[in-house]
C-alpha atoms as a PDB file:
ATOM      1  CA  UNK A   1    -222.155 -56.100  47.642  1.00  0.00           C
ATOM      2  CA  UNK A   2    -220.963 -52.739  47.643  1.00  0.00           C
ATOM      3  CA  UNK A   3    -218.013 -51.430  47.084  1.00  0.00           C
ATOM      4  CA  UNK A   4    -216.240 -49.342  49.355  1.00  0.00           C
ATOM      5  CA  UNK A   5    -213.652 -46.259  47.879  1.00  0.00           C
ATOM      6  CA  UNK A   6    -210.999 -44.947  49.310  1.00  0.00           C
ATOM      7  CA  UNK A   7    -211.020 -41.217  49.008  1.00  0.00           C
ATOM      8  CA  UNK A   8    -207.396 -39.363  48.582  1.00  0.00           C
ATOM      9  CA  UNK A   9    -205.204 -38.482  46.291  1.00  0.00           C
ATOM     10  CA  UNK A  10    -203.937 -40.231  43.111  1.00  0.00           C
ATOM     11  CA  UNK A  11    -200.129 -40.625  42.429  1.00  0.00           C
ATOM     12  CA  UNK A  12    -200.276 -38.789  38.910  1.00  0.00           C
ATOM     13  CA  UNK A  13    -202.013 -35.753  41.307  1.00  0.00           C
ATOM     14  CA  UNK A  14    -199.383 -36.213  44.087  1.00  0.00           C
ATOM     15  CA  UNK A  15    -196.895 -36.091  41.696  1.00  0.00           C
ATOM     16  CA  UNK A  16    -198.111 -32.585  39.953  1.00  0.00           C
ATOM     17  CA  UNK A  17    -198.698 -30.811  43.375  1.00  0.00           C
ATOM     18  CA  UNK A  18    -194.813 -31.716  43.855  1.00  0.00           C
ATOM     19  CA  UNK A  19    -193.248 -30.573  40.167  1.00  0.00           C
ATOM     20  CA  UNK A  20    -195.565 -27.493  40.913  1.00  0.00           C
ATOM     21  CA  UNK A  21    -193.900 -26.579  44.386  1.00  0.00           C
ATOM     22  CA  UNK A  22    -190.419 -27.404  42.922  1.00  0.00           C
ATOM     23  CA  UNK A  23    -191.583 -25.059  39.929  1.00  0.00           C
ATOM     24  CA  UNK A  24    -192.272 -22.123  42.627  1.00  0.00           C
ATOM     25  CA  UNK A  25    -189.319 -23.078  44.862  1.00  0.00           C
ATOM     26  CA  UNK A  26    -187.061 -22.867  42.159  1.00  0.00           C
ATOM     27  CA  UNK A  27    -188.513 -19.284  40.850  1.00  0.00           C
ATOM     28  CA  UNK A  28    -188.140 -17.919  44.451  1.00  0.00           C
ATOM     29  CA  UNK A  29    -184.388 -18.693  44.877  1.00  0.00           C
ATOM     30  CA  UNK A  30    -183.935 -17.377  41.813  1.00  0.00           C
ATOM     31  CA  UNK A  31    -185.658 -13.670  42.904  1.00  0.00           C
ATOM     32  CA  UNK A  32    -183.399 -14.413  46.036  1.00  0.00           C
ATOM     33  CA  UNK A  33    -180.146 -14.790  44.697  1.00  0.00           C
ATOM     34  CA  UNK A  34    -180.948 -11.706  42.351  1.00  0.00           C
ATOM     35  CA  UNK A  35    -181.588  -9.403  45.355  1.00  0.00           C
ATOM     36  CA  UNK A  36    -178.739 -10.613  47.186  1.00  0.00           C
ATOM     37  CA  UNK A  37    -177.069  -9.724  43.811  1.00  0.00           C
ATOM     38  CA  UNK A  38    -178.546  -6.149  43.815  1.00  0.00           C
ATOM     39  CA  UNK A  39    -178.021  -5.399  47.786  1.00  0.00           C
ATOM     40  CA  UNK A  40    -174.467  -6.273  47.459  1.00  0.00           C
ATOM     41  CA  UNK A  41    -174.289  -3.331  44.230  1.00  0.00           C
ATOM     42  CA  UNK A  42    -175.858  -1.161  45.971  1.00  0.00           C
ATOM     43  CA  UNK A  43    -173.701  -1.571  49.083  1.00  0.00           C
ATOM     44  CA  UNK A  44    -170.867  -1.015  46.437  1.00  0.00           C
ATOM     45  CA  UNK A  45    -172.496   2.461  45.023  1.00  0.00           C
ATOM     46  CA  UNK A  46    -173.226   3.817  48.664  1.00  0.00           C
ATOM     47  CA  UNK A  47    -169.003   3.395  49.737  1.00  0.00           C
ATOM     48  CA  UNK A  48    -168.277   5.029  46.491  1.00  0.00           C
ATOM     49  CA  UNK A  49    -171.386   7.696  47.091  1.00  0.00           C
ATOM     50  CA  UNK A  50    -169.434   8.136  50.686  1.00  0.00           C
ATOM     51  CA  UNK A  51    -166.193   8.581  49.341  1.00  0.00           C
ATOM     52  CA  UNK A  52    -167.020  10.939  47.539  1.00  0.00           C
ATOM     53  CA  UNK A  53    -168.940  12.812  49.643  1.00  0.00           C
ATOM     54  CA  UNK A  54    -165.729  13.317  51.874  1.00  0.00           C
ATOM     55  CA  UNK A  55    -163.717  14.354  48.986  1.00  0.00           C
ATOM     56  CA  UNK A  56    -166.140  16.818  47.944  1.00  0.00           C
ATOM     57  CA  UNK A  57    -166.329  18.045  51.378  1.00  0.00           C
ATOM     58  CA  UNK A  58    -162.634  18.935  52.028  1.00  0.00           C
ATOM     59  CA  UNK A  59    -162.388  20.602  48.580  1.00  0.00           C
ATOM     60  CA  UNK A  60    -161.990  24.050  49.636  1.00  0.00           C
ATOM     61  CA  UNK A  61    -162.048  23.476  52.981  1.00  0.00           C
ATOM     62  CA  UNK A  62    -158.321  22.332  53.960  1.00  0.00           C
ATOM     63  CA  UNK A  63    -157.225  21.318  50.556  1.00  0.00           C
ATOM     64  CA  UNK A  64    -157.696  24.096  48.041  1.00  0.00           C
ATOM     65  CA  UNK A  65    -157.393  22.401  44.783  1.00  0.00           C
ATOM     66  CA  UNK A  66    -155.627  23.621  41.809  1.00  0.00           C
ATOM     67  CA  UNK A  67    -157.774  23.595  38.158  1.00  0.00           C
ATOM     68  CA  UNK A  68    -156.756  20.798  36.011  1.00  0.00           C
ATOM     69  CA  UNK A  69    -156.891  17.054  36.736  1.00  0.00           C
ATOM     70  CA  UNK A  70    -156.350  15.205  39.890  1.00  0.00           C
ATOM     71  CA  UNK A  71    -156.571  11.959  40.961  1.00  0.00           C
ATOM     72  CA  UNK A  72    -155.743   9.061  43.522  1.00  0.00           C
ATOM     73  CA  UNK A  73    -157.237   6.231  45.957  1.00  0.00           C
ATOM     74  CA  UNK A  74    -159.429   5.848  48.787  1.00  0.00           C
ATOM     75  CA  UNK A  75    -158.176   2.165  49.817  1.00  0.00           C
ATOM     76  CA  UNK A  76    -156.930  -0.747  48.032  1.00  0.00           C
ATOM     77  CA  UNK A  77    -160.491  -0.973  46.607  1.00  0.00           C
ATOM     78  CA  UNK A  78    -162.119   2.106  45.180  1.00  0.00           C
ATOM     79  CA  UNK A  79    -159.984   4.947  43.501  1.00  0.00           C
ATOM     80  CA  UNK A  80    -161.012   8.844  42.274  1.00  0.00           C
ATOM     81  CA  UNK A  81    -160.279  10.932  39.259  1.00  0.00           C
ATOM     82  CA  UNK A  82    -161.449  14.653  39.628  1.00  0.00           C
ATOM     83  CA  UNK A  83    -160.990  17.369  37.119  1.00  0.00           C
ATOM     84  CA  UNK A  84    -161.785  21.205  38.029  1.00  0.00           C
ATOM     85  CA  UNK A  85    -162.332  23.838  36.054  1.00  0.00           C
ATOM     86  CA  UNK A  86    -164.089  27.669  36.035  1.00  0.00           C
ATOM     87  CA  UNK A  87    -166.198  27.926  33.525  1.00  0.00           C
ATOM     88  CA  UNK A  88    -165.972  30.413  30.411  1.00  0.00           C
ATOM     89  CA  UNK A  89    -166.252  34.270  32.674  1.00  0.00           C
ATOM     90  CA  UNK A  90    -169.291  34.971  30.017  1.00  0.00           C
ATOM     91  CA  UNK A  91    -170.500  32.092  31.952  1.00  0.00           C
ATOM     92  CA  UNK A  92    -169.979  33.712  35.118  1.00  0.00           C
ATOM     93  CA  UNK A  93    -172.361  34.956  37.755  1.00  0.00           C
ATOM     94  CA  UNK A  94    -172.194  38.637  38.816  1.00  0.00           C
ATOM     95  CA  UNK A  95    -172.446  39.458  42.090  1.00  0.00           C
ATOM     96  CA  UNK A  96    -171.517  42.488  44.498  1.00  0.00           C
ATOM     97  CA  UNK A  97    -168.973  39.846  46.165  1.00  0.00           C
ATOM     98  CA  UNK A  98    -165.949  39.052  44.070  1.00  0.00           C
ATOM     99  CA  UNK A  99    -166.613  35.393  44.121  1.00  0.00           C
ATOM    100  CA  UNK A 100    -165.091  32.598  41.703  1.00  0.00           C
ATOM    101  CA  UNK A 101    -167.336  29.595  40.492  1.00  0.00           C
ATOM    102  CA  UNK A 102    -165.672  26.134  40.668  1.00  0.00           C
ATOM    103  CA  UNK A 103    -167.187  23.065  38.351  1.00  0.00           C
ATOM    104  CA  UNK A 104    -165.814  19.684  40.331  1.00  0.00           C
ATOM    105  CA  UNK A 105    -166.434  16.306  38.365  1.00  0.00           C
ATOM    106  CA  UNK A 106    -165.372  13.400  40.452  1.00  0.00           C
ATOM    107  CA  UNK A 107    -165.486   9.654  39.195  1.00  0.00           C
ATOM    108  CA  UNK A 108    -165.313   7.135  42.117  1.00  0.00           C
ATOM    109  CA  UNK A 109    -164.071   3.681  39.674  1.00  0.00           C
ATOM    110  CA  UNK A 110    -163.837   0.257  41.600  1.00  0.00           C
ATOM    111  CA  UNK A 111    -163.569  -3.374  40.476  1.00  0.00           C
ATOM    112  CA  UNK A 112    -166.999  -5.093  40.472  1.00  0.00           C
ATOM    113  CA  UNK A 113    -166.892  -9.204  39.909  1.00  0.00           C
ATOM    114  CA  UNK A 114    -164.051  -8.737  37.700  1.00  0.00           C
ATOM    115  CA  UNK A 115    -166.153  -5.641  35.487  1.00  0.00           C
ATOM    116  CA  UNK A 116    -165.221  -1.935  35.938  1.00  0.00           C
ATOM    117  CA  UNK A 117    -167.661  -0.057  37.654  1.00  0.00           C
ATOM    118  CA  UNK A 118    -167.681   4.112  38.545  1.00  0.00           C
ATOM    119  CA  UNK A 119    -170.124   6.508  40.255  1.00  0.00           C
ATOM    120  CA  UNK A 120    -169.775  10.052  38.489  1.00  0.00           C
ATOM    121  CA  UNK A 121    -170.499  13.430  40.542  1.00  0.00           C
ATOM    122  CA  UNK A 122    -170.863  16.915  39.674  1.00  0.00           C
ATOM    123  CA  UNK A 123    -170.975  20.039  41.906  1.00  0.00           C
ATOM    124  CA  UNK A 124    -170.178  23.546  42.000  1.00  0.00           C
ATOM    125  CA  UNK A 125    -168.274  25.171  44.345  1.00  0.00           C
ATOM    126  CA  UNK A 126    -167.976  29.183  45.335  1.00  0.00           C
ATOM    127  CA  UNK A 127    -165.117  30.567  46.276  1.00  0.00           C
ATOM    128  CA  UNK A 128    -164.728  34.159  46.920  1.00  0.00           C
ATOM    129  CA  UNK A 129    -161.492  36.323  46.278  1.00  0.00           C
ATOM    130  CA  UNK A 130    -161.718  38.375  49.472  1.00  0.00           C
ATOM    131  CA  UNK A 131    -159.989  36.525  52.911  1.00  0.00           C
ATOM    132  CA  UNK A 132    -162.112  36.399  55.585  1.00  0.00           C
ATOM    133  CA  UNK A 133    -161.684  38.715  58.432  1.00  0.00           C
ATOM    134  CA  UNK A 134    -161.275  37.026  61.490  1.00  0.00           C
ATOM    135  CA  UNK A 135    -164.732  36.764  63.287  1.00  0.00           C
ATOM    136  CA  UNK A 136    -165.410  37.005  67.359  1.00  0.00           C
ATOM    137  CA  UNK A 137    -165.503  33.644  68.478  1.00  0.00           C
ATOM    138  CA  UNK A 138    -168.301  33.642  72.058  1.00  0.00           C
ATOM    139  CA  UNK A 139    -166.328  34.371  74.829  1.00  0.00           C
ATOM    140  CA  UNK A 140    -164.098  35.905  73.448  1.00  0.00           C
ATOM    141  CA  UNK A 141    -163.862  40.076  75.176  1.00  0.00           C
END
């Protein structure tokens, strides 16, 4: 007589093939949740970024700001501390235009999941001491 075998798989191999997908499954929800994690940060340091972009871009544009320390809030979320200063006039830059030099440092702070968090940015703004003159718009005889 012979005997006939069934070919297929075993239990103890069935059940292996199954812990090892769980194993994977598991690791890749994991690397999921983490980038959801790190999307919604960054999402958080780009508003701040743009905040502070348009702060930076009205200072001395409309709103001429005084040296010393300044601060306030965007919305009920993020909120701004700037501090201006001119640096030492050894430090200065001499040019044929009287021009003053401007050192802005802006922190952008907001709550994050219960932790502080802040963006910090630093720029340097010219000014120069002489008004404009007024200049011929096109069209204009």
């Amino acid at each position: 007589m012979r005997q006939c075998r069934v070919q297929g798989f075993s239990l103890l191999e069935t059940l292996a093939a199954m812990f090892l997908l769980a194993l994977c499954f598991g690791a890749l929800m994991q690397a999921a949740g983490a980038s959801m994690a790190l999307n919604a940060r960054a999402a958080d340091y780009t508003q701040a970024s743009l905040w502070a972009r348009g702060l930076l871009d009205r200072q001395f544009v409309s709103e001429f700001p005084s040296v010393g320390a300044h601060a306030g809030q965007f919305d009920d979320t993020y909120r701004w501390n700037m501090t201006v200063a001119e640096p030492a006039s050894e430090a200065g830059v001499r040019t044929s235009m009287p021009m003053r030099l401007y050192r802005i440092e802006l922190t952008v702070a907001w709550r994050e999941k219960g932790k502080d968090a802040s963006a910090r940015f630093v720029t340097q703004r010219t000014v120069s001491d002489v008004p404009p003159r007024d200049v011929p718009r096109q069209g204009d005889g």
